[in-house]
PDB file of N, CA and C in Angstrom:
ATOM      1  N   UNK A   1     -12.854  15.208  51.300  1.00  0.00           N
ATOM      2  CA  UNK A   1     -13.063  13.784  51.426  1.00  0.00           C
ATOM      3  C   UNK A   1     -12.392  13.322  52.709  1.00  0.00           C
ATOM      4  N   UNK A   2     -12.810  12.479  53.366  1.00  0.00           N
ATOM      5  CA  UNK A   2     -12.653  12.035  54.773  1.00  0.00           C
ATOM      6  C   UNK A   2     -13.025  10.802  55.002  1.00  0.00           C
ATOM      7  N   UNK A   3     -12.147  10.173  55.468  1.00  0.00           N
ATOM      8  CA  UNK A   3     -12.370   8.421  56.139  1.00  0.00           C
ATOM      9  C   UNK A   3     -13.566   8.482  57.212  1.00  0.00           C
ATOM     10  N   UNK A   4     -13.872   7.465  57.225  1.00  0.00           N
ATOM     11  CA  UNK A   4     -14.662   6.860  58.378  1.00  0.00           C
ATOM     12  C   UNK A   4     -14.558   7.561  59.717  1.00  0.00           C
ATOM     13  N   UNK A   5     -12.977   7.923  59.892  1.00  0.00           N
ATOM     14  CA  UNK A   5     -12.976   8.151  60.954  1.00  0.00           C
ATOM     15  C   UNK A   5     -12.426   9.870  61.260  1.00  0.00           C
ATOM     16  N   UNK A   6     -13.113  10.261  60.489  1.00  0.00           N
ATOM     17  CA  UNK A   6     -13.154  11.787  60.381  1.00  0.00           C
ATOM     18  C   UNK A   6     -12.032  12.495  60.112  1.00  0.00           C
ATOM     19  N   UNK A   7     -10.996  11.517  59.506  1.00  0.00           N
ATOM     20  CA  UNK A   7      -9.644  12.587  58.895  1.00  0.00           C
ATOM     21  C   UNK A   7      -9.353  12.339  57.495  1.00  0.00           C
ATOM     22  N   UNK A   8      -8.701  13.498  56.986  1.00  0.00           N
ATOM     23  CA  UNK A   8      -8.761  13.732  56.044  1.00  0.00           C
ATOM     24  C   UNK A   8      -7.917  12.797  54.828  1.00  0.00           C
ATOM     25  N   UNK A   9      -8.648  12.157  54.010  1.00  0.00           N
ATOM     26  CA  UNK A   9      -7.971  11.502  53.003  1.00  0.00           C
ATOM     27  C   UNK A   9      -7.183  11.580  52.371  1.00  0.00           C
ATOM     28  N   UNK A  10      -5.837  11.430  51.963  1.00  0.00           N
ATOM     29  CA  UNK A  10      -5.062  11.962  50.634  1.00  0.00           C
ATOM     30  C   UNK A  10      -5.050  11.550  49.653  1.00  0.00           C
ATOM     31  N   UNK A  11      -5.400  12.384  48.887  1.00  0.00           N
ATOM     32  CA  UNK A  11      -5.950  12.595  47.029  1.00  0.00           C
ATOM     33  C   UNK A  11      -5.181  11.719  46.382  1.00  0.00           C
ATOM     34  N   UNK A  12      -5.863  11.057  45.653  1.00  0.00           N
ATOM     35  CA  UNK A  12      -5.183  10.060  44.925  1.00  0.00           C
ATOM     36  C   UNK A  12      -4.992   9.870  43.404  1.00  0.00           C
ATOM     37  N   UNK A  13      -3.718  10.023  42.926  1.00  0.00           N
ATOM     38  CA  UNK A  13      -3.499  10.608  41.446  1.00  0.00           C
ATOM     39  C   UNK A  13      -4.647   9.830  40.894  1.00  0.00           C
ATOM     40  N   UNK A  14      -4.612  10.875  39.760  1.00  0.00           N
ATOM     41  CA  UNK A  14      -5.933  10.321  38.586  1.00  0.00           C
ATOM     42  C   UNK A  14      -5.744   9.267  37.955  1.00  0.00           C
ATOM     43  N   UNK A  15      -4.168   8.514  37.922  1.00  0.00           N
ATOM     44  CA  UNK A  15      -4.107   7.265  37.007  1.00  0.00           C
ATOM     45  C   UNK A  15      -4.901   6.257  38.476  1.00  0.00           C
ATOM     46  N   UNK A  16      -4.475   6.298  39.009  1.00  0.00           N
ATOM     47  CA  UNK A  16      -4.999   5.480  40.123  1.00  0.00           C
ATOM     48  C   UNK A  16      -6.386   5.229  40.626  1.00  0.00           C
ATOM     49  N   UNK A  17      -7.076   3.658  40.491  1.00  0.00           N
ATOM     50  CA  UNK A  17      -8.543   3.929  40.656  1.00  0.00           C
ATOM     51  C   UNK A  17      -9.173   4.178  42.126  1.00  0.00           C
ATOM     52  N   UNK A  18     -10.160   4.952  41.956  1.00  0.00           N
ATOM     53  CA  UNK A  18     -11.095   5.062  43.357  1.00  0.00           C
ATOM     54  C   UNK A  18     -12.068   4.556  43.130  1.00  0.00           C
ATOM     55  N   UNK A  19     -11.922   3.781  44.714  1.00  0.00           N
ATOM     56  CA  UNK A  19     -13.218   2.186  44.606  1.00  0.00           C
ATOM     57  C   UNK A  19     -14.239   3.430  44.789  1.00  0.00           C
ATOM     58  N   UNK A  20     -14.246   4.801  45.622  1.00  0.00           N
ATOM     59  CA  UNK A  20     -15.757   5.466  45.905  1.00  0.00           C
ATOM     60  C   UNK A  20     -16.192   5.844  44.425  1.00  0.00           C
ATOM     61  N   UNK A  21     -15.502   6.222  43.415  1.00  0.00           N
ATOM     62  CA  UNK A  21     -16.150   6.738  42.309  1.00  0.00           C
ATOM     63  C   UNK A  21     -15.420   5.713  40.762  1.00  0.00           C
ATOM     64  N   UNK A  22     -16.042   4.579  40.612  1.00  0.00           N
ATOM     65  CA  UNK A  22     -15.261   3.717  39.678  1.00  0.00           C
ATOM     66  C   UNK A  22     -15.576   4.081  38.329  1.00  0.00           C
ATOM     67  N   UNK A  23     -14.775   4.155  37.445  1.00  0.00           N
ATOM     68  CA  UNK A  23     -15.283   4.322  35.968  1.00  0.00           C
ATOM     69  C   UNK A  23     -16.339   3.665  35.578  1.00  0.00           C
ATOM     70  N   UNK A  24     -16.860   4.590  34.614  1.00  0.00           N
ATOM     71  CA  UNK A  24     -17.851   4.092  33.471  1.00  0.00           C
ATOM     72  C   UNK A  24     -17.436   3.429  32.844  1.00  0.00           C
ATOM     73  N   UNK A  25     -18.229   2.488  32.279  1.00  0.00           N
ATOM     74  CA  UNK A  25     -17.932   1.207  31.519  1.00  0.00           C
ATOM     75  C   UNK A  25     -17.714   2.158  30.359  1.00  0.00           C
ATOM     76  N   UNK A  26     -17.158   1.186  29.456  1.00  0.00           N
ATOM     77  CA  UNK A  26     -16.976   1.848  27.922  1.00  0.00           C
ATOM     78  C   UNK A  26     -17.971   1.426  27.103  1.00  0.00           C
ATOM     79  N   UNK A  27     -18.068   2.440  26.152  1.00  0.00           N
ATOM     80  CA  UNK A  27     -19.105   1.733  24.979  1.00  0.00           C
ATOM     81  C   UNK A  27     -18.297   1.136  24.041  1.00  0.00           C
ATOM     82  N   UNK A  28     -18.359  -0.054  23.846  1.00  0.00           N
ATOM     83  CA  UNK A  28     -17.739  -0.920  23.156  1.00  0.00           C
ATOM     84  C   UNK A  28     -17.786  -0.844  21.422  1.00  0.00           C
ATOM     85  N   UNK A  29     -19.063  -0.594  21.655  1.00  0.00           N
ATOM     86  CA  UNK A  29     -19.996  -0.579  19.939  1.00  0.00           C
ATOM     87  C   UNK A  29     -19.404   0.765  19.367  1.00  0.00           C
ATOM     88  N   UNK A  30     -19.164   2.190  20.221  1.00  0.00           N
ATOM     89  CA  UNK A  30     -18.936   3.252  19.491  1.00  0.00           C
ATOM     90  C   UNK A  30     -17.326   2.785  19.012  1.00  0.00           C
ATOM     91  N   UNK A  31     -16.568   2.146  20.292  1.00  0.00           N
ATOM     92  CA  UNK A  31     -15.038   2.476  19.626  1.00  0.00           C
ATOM     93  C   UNK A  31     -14.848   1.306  18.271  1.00  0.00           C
ATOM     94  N   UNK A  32     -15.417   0.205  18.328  1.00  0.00           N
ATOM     95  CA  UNK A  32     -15.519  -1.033  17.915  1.00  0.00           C
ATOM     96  C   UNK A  32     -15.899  -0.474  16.204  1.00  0.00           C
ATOM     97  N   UNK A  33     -17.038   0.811  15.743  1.00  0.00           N
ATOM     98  CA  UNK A  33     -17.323   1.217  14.878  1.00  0.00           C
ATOM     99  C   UNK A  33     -15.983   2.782  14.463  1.00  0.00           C
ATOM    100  N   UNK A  34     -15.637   2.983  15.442  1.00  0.00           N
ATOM    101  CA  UNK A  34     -14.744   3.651  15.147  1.00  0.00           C
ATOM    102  C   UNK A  34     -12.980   3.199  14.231  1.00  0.00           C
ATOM    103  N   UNK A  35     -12.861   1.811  14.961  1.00  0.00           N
ATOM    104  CA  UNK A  35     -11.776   0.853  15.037  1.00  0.00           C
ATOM    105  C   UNK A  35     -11.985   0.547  13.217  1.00  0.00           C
ATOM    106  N   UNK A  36     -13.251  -0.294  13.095  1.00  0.00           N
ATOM    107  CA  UNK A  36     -13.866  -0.623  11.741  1.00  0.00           C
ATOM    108  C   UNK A  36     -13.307   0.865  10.550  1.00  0.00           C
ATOM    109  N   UNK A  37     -13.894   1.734  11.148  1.00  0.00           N
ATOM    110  CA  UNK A  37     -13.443   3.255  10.260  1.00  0.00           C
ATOM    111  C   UNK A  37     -12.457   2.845   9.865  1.00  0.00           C
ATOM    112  N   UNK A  38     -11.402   3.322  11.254  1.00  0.00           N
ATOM    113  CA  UNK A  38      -9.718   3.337  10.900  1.00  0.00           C
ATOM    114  C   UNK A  38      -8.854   2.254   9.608  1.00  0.00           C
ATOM    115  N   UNK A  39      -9.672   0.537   9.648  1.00  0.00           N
ATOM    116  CA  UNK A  39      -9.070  -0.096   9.232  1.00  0.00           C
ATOM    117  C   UNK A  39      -9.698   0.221   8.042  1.00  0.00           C
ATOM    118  N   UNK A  40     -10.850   0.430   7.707  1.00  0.00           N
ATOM    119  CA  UNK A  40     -11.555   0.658   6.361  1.00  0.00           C
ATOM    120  C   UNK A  40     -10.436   1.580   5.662  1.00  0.00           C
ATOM    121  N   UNK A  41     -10.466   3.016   5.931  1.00  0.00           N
ATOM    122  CA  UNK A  41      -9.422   4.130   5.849  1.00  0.00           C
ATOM    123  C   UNK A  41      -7.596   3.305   5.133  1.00  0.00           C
ATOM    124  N   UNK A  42      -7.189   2.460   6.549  1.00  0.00           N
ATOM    125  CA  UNK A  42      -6.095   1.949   5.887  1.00  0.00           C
ATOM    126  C   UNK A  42      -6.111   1.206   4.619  1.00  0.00           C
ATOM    127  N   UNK A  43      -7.024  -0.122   4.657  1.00  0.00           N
ATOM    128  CA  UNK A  43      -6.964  -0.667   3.672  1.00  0.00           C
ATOM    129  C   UNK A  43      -7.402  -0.068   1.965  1.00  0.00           C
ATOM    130  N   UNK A  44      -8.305   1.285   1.864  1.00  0.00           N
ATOM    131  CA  UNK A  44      -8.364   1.693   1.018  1.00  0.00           C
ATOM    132  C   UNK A  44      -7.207   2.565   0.331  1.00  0.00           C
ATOM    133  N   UNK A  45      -6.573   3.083   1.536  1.00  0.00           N
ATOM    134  CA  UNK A  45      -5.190   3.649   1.345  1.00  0.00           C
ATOM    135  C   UNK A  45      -3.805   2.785   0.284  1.00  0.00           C
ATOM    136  N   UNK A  46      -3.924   1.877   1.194  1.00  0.00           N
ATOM    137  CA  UNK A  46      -3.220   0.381   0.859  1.00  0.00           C
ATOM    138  C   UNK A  46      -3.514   0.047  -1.057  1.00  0.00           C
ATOM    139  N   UNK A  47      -4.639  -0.462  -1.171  1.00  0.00           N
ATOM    140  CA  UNK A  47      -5.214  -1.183  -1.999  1.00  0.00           C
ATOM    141  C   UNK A  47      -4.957  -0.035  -3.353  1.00  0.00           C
ATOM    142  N   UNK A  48      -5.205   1.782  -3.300  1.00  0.00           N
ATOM    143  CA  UNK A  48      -4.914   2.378  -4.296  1.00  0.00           C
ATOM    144  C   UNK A  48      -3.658   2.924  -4.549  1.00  0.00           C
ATOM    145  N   UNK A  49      -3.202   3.130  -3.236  1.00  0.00           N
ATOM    146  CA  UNK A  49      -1.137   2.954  -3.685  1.00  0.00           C
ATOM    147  C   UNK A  49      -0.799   2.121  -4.244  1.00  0.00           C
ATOM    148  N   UNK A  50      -1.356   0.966  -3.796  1.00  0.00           N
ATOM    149  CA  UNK A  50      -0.536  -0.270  -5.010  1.00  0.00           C
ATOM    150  C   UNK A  50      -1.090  -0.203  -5.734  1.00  0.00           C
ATOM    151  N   UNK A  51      -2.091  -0.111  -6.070  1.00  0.00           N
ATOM    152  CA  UNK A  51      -3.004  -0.473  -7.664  1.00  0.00           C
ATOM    153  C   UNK A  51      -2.118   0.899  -8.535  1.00  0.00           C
ATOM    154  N   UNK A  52      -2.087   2.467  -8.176  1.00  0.00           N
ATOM    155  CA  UNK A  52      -1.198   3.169  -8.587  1.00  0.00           C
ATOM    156  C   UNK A  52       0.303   2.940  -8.824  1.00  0.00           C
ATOM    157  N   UNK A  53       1.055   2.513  -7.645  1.00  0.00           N
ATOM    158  CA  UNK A  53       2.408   2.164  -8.285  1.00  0.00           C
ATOM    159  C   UNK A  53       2.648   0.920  -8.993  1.00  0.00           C
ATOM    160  N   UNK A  54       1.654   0.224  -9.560  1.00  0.00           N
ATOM    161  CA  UNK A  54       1.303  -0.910 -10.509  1.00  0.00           C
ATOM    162  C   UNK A  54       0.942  -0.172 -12.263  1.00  0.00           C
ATOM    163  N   UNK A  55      -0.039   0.860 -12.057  1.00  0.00           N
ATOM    164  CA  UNK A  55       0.000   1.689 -13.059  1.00  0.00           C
ATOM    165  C   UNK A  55       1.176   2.496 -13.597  1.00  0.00           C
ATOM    166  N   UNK A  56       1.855   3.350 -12.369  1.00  0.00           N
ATOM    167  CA  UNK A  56       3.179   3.926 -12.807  1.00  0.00           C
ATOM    168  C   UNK A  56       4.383   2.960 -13.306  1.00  0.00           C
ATOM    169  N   UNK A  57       4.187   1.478 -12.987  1.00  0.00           N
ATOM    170  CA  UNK A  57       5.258   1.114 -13.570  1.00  0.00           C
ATOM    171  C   UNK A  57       4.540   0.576 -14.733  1.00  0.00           C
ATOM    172  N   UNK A  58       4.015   0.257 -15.494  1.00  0.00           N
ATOM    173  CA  UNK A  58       3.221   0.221 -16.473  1.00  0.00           C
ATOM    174  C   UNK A  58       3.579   1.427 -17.967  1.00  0.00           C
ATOM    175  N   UNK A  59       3.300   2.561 -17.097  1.00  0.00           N
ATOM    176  CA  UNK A  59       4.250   3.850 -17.737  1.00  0.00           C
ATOM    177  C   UNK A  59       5.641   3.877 -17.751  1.00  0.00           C
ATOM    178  N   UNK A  60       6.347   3.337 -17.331  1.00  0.00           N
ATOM    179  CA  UNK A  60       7.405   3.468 -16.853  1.00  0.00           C
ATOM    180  C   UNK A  60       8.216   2.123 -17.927  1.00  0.00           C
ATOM    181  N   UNK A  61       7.378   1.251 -17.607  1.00  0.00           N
ATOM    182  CA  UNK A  61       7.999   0.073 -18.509  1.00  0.00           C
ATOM    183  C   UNK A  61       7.432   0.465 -20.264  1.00  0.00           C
ATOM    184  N   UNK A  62       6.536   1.044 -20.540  1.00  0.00           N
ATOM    185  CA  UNK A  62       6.332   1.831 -21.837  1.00  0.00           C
ATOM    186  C   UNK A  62       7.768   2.615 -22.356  1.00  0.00           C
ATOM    187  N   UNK A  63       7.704   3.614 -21.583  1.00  0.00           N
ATOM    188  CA  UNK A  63       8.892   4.297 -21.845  1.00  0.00           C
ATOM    189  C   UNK A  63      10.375   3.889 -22.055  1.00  0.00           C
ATOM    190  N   UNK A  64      10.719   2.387 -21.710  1.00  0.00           N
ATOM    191  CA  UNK A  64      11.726   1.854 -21.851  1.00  0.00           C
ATOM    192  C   UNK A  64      11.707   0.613 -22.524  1.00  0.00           C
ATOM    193  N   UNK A  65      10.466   0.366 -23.373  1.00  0.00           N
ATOM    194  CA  UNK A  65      10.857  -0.903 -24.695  1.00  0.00           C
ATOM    195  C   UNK A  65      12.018  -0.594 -25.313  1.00  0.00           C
ATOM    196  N   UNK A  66      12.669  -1.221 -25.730  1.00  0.00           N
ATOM    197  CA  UNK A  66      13.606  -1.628 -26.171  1.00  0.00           C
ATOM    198  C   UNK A  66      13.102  -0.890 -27.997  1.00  0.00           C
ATOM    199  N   UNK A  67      12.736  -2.426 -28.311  1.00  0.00           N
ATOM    200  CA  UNK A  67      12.393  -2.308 -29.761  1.00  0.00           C
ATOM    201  C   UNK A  67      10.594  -2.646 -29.805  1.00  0.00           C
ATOM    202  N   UNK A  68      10.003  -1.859 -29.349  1.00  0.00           N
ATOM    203  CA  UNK A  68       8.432  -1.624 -29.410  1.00  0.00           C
ATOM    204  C   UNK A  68       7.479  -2.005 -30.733  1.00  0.00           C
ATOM    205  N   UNK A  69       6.762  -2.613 -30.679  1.00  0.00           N
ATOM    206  CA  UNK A  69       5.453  -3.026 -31.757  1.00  0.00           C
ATOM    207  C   UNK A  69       4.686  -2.463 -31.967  1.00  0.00           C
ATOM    208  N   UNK A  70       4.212  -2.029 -33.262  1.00  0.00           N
ATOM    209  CA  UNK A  70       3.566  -0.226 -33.138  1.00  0.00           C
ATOM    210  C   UNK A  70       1.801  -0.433 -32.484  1.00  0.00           C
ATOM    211  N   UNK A  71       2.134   0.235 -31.307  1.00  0.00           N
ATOM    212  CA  UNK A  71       0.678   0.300 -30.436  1.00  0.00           C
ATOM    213  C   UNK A  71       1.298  -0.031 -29.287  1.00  0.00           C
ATOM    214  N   UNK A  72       2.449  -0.941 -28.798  1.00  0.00           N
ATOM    215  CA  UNK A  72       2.526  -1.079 -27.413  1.00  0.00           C
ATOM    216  C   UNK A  72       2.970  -0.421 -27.033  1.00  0.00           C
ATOM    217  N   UNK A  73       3.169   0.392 -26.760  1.00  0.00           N
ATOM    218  CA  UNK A  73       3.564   1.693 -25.781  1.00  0.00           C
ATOM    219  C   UNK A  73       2.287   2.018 -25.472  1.00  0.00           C
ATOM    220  N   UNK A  74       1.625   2.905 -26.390  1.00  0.00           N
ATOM    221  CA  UNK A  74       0.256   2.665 -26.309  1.00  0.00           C
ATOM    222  C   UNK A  74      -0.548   1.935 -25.192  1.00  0.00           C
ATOM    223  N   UNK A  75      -0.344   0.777 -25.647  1.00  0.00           N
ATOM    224  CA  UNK A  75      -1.093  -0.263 -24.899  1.00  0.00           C
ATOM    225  C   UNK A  75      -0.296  -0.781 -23.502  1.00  0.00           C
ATOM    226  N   UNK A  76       0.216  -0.408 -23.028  1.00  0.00           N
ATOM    227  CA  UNK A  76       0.464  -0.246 -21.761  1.00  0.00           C
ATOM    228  C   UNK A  76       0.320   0.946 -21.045  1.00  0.00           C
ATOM    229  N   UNK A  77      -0.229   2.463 -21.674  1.00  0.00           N
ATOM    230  CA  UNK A  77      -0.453   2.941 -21.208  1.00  0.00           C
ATOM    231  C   UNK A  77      -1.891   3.073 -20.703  1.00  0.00           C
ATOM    232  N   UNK A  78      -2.888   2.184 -21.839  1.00  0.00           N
ATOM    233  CA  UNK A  78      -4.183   2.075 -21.440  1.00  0.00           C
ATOM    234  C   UNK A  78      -4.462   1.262 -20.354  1.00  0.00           C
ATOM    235  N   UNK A  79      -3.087   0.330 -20.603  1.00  0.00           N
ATOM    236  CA  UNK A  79      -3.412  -0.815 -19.405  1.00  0.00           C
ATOM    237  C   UNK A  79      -3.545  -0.140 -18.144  1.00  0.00           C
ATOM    238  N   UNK A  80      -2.395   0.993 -18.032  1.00  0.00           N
ATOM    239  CA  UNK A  80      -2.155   1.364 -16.728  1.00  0.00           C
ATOM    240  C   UNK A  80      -3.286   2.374 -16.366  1.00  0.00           C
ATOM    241  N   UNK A  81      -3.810   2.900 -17.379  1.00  0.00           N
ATOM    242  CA  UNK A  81      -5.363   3.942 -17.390  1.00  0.00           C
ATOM    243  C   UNK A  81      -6.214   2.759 -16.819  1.00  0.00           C
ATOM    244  N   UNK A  82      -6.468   1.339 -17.283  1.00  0.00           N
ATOM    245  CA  UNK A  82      -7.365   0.759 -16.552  1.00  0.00           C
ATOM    246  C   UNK A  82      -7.252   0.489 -15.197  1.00  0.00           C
ATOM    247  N   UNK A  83      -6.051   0.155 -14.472  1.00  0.00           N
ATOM    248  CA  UNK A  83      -5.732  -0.100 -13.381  1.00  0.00           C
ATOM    249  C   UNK A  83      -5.718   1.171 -12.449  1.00  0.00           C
ATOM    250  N   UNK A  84      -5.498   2.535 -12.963  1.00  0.00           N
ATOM    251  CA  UNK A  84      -5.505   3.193 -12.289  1.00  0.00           C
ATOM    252  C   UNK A  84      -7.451   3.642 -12.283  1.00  0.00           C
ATOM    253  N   UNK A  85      -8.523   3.371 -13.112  1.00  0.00           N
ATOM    254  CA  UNK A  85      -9.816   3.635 -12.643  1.00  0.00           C
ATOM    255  C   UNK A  85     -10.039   2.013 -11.712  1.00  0.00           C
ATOM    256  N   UNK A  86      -9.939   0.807 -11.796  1.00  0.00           N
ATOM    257  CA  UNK A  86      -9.664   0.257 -10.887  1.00  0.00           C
ATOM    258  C   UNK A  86      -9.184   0.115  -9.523  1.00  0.00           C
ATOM    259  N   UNK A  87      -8.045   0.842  -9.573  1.00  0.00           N
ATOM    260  CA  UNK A  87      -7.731   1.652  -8.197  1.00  0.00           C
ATOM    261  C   UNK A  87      -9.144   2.523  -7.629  1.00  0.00           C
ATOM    262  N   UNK A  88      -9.458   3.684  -7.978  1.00  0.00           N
ATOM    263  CA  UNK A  88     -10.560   4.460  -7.494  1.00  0.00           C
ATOM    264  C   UNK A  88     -11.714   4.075  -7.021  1.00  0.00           C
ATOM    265  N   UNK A  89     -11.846   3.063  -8.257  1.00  0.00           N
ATOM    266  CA  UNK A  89     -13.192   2.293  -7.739  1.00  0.00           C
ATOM    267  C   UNK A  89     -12.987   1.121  -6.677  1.00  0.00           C
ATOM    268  N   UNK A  90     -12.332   0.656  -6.554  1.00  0.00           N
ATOM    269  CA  UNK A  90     -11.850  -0.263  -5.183  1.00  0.00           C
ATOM    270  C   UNK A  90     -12.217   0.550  -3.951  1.00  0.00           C
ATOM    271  N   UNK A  91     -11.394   1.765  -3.892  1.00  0.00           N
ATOM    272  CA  UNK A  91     -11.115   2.902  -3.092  1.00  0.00           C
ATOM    273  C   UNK A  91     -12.864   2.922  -2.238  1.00  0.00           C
ATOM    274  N   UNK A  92     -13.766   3.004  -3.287  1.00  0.00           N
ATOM    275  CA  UNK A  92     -15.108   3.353  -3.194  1.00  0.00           C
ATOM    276  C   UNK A  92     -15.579   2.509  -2.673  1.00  0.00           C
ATOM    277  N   UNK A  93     -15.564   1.114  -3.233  1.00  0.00           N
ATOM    278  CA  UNK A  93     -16.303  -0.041  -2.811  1.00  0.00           C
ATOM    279  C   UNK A  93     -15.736  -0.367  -1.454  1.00  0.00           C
ATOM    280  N   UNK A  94     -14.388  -0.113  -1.193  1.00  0.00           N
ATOM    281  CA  UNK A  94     -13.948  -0.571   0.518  1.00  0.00           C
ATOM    282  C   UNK A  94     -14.790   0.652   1.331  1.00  0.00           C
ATOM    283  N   UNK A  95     -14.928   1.711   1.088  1.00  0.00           N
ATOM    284  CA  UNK A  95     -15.980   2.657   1.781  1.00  0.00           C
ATOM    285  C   UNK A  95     -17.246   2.323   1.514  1.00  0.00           C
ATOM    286  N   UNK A  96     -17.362   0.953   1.045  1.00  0.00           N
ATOM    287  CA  UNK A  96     -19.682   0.922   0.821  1.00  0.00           C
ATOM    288  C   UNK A  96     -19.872   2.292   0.400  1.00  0.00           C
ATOM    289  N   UNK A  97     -19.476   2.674  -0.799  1.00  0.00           N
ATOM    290  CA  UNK A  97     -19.451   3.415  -1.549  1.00  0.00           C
ATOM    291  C   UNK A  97     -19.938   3.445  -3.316  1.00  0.00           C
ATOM    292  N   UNK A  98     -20.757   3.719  -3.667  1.00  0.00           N
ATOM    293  CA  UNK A  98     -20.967   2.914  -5.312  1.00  0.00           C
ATOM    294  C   UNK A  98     -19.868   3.115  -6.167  1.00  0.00           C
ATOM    295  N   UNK A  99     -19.428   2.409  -6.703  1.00  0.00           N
ATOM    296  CA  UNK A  99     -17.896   2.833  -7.954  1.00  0.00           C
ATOM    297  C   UNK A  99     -18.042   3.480  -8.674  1.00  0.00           C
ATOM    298  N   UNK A 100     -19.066   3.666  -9.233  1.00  0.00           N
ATOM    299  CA  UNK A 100     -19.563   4.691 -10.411  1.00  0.00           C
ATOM    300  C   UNK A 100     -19.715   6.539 -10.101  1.00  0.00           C
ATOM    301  N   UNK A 101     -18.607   6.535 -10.005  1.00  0.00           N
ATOM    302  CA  UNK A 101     -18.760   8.031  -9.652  1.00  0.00           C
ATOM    303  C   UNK A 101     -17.708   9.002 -10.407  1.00  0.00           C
ATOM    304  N   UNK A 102     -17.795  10.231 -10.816  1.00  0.00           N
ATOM    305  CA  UNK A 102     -17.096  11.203 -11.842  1.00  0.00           C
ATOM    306  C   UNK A 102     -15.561  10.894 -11.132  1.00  0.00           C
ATOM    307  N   UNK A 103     -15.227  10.278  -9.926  1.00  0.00           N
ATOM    308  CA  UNK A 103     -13.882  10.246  -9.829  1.00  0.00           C
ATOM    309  C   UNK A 103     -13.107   9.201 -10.497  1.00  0.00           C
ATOM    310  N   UNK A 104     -13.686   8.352 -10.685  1.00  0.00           N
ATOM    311  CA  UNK A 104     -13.220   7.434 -12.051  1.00  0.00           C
ATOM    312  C   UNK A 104     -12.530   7.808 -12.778  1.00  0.00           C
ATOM    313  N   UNK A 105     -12.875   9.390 -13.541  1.00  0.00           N
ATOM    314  CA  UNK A 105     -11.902  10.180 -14.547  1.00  0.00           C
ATOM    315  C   UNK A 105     -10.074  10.234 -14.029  1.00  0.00           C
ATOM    316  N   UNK A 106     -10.436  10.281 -12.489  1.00  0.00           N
ATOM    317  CA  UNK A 106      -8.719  10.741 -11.825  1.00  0.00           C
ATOM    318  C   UNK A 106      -7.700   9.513 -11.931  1.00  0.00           C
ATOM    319  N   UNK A 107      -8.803   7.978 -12.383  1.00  0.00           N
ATOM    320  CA  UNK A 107      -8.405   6.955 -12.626  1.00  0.00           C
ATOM    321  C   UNK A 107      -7.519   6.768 -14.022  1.00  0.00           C
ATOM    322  N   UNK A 108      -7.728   7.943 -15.376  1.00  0.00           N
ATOM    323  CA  UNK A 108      -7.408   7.932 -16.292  1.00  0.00           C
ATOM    324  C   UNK A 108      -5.832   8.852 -16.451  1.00  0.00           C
ATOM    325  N   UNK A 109      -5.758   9.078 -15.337  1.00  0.00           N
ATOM    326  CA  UNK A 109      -4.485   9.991 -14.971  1.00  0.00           C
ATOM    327  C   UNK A 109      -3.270   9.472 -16.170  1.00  0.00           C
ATOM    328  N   UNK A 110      -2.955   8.279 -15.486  1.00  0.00           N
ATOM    329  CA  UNK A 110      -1.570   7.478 -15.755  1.00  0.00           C
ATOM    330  C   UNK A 110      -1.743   6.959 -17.314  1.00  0.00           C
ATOM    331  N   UNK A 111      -2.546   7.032 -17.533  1.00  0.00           N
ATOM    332  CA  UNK A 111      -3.311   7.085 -19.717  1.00  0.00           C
ATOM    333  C   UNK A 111      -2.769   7.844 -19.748  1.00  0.00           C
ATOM    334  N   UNK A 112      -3.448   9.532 -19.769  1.00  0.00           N
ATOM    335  CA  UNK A 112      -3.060  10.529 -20.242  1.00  0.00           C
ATOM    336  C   UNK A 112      -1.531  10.586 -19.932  1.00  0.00           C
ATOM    337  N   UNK A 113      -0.975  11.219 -19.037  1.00  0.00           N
ATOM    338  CA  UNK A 113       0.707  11.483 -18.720  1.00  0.00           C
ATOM    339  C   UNK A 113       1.414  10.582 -19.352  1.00  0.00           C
ATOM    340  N   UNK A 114       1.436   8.753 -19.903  1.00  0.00           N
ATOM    341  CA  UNK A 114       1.750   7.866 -20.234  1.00  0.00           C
ATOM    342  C   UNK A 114       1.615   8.294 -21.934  1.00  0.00           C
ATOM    343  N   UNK A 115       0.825   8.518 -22.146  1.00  0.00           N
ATOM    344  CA  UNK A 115       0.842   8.903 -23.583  1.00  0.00           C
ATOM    345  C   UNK A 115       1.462  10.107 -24.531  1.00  0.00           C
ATOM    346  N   UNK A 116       1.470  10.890 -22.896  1.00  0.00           N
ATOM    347  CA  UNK A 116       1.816  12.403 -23.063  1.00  0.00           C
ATOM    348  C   UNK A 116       3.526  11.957 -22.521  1.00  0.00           C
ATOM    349  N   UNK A 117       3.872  11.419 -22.285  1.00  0.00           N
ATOM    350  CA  UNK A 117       5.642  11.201 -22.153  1.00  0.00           C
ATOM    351  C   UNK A 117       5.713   9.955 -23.389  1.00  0.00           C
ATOM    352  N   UNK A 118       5.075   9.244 -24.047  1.00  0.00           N
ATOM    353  CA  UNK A 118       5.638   8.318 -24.906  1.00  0.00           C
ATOM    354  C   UNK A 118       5.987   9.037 -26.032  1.00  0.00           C
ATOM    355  N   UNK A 119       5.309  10.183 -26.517  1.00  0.00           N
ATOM    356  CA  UNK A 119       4.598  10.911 -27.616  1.00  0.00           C
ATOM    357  C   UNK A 119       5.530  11.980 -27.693  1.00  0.00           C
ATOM    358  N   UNK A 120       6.409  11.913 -26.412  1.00  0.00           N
ATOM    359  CA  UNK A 120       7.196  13.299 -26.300  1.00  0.00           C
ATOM    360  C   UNK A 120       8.294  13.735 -27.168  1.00  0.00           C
TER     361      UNK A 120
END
């Protein structure tokens, strides 16, 4: 590369722009759908941790009635079985995803273990 006036140019680091060869514009729409991903991703993340550590304390507050009414233990563990298929299916619907799907069952987690430590 050479000036105008026939000597030789010095190279100019890559952070630095050159007016002879200027960047390509960006595609806005790919990162813009990419960006959309990422936050989709977080907020489903978000939305079933809590809906889960809402279920675990659910179990958790089972296990420590005091003087219990026969079924509530029980019945906070179903509660927390509902909240935790609630969780999953959220999970789905923030992905435009249909809710109705066999992972629902992984929603029944905090039922089972909840019943299986009250029972113990």
């Amino acid at each position: 590369m050479t000036d105008p006036q026939g000597q030789p140019r010095p190279r100019r680091p890559r952070h630095l722009m050159d007016p002879d060869a200027p960047r390509q514009p960006r595609d806005f729409d790919r990162e813009m759908k990419s960006l959309s991903r990422v936050q989709r991703w977080v907020m489903s993340a978000l939305v079933v941790t809590t809906l889960f550590h809402l279920a675990a304390g659910l179990v958790i507050a089972a296990l420590f009635l005091d003087d219990p009414r026969p079924g509530a233990e029980i019945g906070l563990c179903v509660i927390a079985g509902a909240f935790g298929v609630i969780a999953i299916a959220m999970g789905f619907v923030i992905h435009k995803r249909s809710p109705f799907t066999p992972w629902l069952a992984l929603g029944l987690l905090p039922t089972v273990i909840g019943i299986w430590l009250v029972n113990r």
